[in-house]
N, C-alpha and C. Protein backbone atom coordinates (compact mmCIF):
# COMPACT_ATOMS: atom_id res chain seq x y z
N UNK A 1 -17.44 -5.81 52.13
CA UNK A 1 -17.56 -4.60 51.37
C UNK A 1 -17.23 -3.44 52.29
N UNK A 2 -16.47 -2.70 51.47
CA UNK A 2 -15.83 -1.85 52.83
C UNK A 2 -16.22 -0.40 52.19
N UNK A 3 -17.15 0.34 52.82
CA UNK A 3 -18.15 1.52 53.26
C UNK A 3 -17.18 2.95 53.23
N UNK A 4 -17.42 3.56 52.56
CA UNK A 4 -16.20 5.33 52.94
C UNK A 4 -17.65 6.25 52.85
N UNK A 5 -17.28 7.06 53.87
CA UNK A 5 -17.68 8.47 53.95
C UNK A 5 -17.46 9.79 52.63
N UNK A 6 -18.83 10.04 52.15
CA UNK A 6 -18.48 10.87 51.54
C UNK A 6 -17.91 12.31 52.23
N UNK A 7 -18.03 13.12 51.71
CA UNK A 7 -17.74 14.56 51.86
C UNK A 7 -19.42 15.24 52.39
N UNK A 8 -20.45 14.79 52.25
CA UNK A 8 -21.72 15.25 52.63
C UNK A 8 -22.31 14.35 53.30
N UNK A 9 -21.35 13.85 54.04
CA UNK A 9 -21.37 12.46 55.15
C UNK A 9 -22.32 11.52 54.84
N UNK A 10 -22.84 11.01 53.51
CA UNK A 10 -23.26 9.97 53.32
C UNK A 10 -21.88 8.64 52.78
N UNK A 11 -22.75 7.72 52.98
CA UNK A 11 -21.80 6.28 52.81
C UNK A 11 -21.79 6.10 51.12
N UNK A 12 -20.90 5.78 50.77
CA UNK A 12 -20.21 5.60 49.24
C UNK A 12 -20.25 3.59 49.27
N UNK A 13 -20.62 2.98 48.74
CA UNK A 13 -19.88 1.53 47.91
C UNK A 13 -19.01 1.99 47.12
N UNK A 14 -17.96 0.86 47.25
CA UNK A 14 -16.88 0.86 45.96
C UNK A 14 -17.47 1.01 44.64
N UNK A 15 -18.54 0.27 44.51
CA UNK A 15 -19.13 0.66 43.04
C UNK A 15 -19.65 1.94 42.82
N UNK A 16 -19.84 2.36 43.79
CA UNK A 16 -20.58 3.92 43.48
C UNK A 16 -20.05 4.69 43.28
N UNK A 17 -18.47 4.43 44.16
CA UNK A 17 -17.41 5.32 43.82
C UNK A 17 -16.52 5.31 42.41
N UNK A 18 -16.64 4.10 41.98
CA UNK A 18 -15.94 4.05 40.88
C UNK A 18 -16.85 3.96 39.67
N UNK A 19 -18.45 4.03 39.46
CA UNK A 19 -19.42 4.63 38.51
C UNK A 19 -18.81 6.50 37.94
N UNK A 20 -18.72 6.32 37.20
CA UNK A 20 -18.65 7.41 36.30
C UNK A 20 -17.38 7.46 35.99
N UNK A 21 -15.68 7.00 36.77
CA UNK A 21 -14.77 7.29 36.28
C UNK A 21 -14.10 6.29 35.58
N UNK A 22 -14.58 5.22 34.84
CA UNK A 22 -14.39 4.32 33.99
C UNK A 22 -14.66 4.97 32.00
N UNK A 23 -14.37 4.16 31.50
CA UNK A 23 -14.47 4.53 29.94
C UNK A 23 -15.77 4.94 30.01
N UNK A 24 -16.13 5.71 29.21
CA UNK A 24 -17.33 6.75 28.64
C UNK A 24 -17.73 6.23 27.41
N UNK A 25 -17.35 5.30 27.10
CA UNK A 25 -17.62 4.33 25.70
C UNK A 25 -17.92 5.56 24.56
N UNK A 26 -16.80 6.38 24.85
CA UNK A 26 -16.63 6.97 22.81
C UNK A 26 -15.60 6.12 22.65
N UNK A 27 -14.98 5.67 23.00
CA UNK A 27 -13.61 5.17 22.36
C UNK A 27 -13.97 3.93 21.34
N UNK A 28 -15.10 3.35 21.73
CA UNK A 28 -15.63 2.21 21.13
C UNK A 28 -15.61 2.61 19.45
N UNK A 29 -16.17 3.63 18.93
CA UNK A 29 -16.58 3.68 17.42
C UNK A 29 -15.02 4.15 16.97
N UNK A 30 -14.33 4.84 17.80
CA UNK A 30 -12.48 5.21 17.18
C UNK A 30 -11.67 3.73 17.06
N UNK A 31 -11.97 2.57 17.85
CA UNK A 31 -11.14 1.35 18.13
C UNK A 31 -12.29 0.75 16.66
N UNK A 32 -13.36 0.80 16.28
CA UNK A 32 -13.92 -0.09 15.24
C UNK A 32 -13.85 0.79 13.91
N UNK A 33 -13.37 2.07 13.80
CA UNK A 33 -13.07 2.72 12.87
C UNK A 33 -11.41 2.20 12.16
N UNK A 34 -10.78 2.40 13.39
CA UNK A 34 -9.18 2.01 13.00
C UNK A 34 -9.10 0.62 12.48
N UNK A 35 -9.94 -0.37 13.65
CA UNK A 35 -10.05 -1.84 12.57
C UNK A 35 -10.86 -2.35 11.26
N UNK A 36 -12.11 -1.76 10.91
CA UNK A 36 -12.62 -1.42 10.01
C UNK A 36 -11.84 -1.03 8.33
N UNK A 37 -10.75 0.19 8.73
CA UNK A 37 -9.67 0.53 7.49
C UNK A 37 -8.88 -0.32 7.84
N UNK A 38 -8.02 -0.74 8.66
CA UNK A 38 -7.41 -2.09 8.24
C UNK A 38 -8.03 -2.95 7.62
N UNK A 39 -8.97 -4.01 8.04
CA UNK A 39 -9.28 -4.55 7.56
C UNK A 39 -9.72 -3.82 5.82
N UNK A 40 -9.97 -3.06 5.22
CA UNK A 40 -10.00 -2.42 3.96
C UNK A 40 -8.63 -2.05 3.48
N UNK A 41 -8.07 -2.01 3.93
CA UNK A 41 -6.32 -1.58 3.49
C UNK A 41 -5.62 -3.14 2.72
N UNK A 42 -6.20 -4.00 3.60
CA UNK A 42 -5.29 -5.30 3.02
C UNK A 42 -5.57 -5.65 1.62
N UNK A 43 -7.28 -6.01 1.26
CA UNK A 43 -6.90 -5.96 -0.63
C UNK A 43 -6.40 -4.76 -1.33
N UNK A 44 -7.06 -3.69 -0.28
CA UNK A 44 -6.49 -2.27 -1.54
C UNK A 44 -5.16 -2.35 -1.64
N UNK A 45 -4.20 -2.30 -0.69
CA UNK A 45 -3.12 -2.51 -0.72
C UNK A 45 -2.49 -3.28 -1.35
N UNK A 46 -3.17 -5.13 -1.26
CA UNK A 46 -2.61 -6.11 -2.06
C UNK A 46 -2.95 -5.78 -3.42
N UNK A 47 -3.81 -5.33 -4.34
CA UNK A 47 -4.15 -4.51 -5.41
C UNK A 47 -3.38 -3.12 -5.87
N UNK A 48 -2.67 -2.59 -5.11
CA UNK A 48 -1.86 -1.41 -5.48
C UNK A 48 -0.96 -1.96 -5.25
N UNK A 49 0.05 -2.90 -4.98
CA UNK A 49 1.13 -3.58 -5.03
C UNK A 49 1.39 -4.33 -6.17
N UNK A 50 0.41 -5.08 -6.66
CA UNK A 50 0.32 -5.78 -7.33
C UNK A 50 -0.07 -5.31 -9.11
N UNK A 51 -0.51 -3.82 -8.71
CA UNK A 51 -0.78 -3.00 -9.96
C UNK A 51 0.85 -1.84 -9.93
N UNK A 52 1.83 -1.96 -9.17
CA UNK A 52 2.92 -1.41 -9.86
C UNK A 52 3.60 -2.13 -9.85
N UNK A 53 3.25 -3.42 -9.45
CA UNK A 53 4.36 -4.25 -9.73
C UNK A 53 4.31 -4.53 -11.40
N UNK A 54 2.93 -4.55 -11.68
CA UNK A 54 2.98 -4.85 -13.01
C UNK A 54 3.11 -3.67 -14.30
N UNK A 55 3.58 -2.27 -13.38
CA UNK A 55 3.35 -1.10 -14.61
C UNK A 55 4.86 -0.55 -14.54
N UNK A 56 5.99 -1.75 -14.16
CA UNK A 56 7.55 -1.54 -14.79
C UNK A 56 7.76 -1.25 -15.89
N UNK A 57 8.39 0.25 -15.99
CA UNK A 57 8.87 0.14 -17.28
C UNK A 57 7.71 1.15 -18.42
N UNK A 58 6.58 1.52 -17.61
CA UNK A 58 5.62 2.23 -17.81
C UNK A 58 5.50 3.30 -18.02
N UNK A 59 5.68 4.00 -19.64
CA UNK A 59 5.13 5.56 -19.39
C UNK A 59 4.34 6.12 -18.99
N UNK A 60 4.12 7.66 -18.84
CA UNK A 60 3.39 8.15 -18.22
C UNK A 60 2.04 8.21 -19.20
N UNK A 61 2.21 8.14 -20.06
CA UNK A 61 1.09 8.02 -21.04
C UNK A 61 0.09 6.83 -20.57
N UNK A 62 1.41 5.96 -20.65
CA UNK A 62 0.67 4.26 -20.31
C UNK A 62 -0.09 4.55 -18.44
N UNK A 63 0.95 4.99 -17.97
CA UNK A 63 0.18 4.82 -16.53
C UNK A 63 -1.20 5.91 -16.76
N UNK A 64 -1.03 7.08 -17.16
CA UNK A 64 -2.53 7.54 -17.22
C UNK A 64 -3.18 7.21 -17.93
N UNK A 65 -3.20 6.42 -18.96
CA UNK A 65 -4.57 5.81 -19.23
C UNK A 65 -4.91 4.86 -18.60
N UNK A 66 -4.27 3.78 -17.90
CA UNK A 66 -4.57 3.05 -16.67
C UNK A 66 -5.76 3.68 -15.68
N UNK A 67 -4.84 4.64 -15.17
CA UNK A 67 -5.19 5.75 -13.94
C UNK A 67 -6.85 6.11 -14.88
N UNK A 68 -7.08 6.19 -15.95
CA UNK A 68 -8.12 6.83 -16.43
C UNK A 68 -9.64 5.78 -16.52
N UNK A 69 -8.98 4.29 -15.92
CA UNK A 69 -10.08 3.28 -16.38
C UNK A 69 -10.63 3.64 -14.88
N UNK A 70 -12.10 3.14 -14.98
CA UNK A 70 -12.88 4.08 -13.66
C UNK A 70 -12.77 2.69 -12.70
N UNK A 71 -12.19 1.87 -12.90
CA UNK A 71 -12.27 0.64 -11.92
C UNK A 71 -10.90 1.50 -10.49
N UNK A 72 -9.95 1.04 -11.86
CA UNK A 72 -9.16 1.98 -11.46
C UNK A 72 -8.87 3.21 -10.27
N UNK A 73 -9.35 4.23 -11.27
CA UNK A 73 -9.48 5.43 -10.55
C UNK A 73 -10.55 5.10 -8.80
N UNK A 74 -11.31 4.77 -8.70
CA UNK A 74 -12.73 4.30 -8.17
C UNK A 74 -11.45 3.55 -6.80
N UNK A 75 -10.75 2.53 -7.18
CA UNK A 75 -10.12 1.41 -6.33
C UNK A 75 -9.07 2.93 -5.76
N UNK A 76 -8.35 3.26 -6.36
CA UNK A 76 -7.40 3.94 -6.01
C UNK A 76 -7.83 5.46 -5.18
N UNK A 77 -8.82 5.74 -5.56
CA UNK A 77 -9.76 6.91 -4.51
C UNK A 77 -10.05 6.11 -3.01
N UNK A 78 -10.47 4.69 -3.31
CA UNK A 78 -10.47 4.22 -1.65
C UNK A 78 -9.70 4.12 -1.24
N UNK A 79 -8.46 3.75 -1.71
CA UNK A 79 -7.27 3.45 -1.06
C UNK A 79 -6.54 4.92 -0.40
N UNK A 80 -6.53 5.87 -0.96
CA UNK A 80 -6.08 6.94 -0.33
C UNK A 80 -7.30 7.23 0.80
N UNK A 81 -8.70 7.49 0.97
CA UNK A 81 -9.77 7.40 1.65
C UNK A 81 -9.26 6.61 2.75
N UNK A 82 -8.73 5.64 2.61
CA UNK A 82 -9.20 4.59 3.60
C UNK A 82 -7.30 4.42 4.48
N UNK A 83 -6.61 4.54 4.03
CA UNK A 83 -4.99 4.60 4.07
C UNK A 83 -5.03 6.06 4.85
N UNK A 84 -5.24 7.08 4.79
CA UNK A 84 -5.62 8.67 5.24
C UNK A 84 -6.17 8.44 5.96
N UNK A 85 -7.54 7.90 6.23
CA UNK A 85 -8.65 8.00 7.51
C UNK A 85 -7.47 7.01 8.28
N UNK A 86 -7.05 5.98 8.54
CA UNK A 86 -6.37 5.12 8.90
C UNK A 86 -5.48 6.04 9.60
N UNK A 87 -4.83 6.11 9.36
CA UNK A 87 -3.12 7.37 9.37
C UNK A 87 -3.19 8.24 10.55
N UNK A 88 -5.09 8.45 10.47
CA UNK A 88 -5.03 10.01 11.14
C UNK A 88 -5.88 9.52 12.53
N UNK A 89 -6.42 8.34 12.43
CA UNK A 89 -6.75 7.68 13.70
C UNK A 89 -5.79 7.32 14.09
N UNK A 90 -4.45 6.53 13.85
CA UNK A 90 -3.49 6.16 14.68
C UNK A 90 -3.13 7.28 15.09
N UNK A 91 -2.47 8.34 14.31
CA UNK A 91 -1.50 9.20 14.84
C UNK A 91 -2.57 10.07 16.00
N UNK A 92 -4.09 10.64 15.91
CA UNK A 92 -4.72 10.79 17.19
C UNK A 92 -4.07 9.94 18.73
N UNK A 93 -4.52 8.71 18.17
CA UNK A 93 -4.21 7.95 19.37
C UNK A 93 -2.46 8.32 19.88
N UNK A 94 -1.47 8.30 19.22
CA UNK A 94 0.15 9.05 19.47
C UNK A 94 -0.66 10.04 20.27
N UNK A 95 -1.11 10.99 19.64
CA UNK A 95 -0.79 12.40 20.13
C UNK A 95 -1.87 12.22 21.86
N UNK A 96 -3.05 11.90 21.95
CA UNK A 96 -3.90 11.77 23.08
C UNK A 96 -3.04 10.78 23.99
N UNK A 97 -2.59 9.87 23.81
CA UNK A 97 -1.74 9.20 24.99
C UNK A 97 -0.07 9.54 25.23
N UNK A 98 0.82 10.58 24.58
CA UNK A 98 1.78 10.90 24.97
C UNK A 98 1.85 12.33 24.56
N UNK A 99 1.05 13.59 24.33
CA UNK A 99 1.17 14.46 24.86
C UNK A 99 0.18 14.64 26.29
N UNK A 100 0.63 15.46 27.05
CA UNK A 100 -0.19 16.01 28.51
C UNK A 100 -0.21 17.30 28.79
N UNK A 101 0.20 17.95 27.94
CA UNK A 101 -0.25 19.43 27.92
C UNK A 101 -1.55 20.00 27.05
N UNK A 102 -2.61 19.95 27.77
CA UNK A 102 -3.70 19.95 26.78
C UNK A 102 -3.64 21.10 25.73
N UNK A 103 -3.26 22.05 25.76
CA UNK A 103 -3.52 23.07 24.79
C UNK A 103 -2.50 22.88 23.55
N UNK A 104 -1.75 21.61 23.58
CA UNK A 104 -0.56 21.42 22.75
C UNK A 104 -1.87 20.15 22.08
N UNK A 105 -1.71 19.38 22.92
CA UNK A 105 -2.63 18.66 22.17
C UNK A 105 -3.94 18.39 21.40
N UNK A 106 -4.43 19.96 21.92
CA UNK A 106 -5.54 20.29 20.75
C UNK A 106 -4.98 20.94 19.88
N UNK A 107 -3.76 21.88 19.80
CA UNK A 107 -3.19 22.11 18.68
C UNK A 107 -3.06 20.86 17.74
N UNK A 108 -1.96 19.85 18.14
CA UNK A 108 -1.97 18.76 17.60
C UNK A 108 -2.56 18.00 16.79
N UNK A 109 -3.97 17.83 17.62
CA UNK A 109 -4.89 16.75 17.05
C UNK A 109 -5.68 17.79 15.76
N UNK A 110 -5.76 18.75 16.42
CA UNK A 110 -6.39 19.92 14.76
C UNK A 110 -5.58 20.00 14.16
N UNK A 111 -4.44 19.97 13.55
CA UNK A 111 -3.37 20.12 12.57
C UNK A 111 -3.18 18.61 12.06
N UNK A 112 -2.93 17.30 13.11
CA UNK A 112 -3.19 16.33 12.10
C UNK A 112 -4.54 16.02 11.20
N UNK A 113 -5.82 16.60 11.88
CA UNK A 113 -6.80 16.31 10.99
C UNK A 113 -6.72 17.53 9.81
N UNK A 114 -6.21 18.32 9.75
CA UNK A 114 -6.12 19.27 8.76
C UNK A 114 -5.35 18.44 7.69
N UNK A 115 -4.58 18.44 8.18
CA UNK A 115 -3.00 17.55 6.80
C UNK A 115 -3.84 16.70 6.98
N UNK A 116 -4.26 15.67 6.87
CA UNK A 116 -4.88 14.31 6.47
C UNK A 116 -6.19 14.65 5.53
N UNK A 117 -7.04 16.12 6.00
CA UNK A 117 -7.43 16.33 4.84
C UNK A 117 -7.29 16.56 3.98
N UNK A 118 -6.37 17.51 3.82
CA UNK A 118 -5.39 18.23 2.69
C UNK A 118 -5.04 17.23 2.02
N UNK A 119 -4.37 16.51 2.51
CA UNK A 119 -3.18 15.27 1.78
C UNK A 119 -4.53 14.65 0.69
N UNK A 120 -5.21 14.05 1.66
CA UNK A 120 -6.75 13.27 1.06
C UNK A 120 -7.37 14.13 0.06
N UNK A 121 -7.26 15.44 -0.05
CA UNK A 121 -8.59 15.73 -0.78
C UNK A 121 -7.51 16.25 -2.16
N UNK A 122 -5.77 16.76 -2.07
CA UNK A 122 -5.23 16.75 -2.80
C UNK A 122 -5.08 15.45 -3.92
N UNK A 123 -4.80 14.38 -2.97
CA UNK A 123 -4.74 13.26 -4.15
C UNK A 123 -5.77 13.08 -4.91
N UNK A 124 -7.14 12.66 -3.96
CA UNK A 124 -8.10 12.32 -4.81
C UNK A 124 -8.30 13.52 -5.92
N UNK A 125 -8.39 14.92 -5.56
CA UNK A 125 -8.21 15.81 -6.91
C UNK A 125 -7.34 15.29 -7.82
N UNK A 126 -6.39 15.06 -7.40
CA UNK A 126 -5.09 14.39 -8.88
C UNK A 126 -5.84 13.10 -9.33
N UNK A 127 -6.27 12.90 -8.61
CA UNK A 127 -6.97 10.84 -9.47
C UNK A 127 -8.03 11.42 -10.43
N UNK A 128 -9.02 12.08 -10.08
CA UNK A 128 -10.09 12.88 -11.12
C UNK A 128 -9.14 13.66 -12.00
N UNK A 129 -8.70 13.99 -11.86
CA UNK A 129 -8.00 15.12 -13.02
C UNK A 129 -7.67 13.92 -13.70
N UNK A 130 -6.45 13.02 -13.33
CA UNK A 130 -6.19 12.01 -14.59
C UNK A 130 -7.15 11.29 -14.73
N UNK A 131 -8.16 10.92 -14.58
CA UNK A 131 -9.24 9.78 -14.60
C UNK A 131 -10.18 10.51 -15.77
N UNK A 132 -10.38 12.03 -15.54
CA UNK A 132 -10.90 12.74 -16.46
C UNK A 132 -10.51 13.70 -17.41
N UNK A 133 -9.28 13.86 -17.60
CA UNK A 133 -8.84 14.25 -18.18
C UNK A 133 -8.18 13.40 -19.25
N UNK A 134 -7.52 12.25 -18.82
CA UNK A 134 -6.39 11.23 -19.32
C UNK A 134 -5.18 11.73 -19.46
């Protein structure tokens, strides 16, 4: 075990020296958040694939009263929820590991969480409007 001098001439271990500059374990709940909506993306997804595959040929009449059954509406509110939260954790992770100018990248990371709300809270308004309205 090989001994270094601090700066206030006490002796350092390698472990002592390298205590504190390892992961800080936030990253833990962002890495089980991102797998979490995946794992939720795959039926919603296989369910919204599988619900336009079958509304060919579909007026808009026909698709909003669809859009108006609350299973429906209900499935299709998570899917934007969960597809959005998804979206805006990856693209964090883009922007924190390849920008390095920090003041760009807090611009960044506040403007993608803005549009991901926006986007999110726009649709789900459009799913209630047709869900309640018809």
């Amino acid at each position: 075990m090989k001994l270094k001098w601090k700066d206030d001439g006490t002796l350092k271990t390698p472990l002592a020296r390298a205590r504190g500059l390892g992961a800080s374990h936030h990253g833990v709940s962002h890495w089980w958040h991102q797998r979490m909506t995946a794992v939720a993306n795959l039926p919603l997804m296989i369910w919204l694939v599988w619900a336009v595959v079958h509304m060919q040929g579909w007026t808009y009449i026909e698709f909003t009263a669809w859009l108006a059954v609350p299973v429906n509406a209900i499935l299709m509110i998570l899917s934007v929820i969960s597809v959005f939260y998804h979206a805006a954790l990856g693209t964090q992770v883009i922007v924190e590991d390849y920008f390095h100018i920090e003041w760009m990248k807090i611009a960044k990371l506040i403007g993608i969480k803005l549009f991901f709300i926006a986007a999110g809270v726009a649709c789900v308004f459009s799913i209630l409007k047709i869900a309640f309205t018809g």
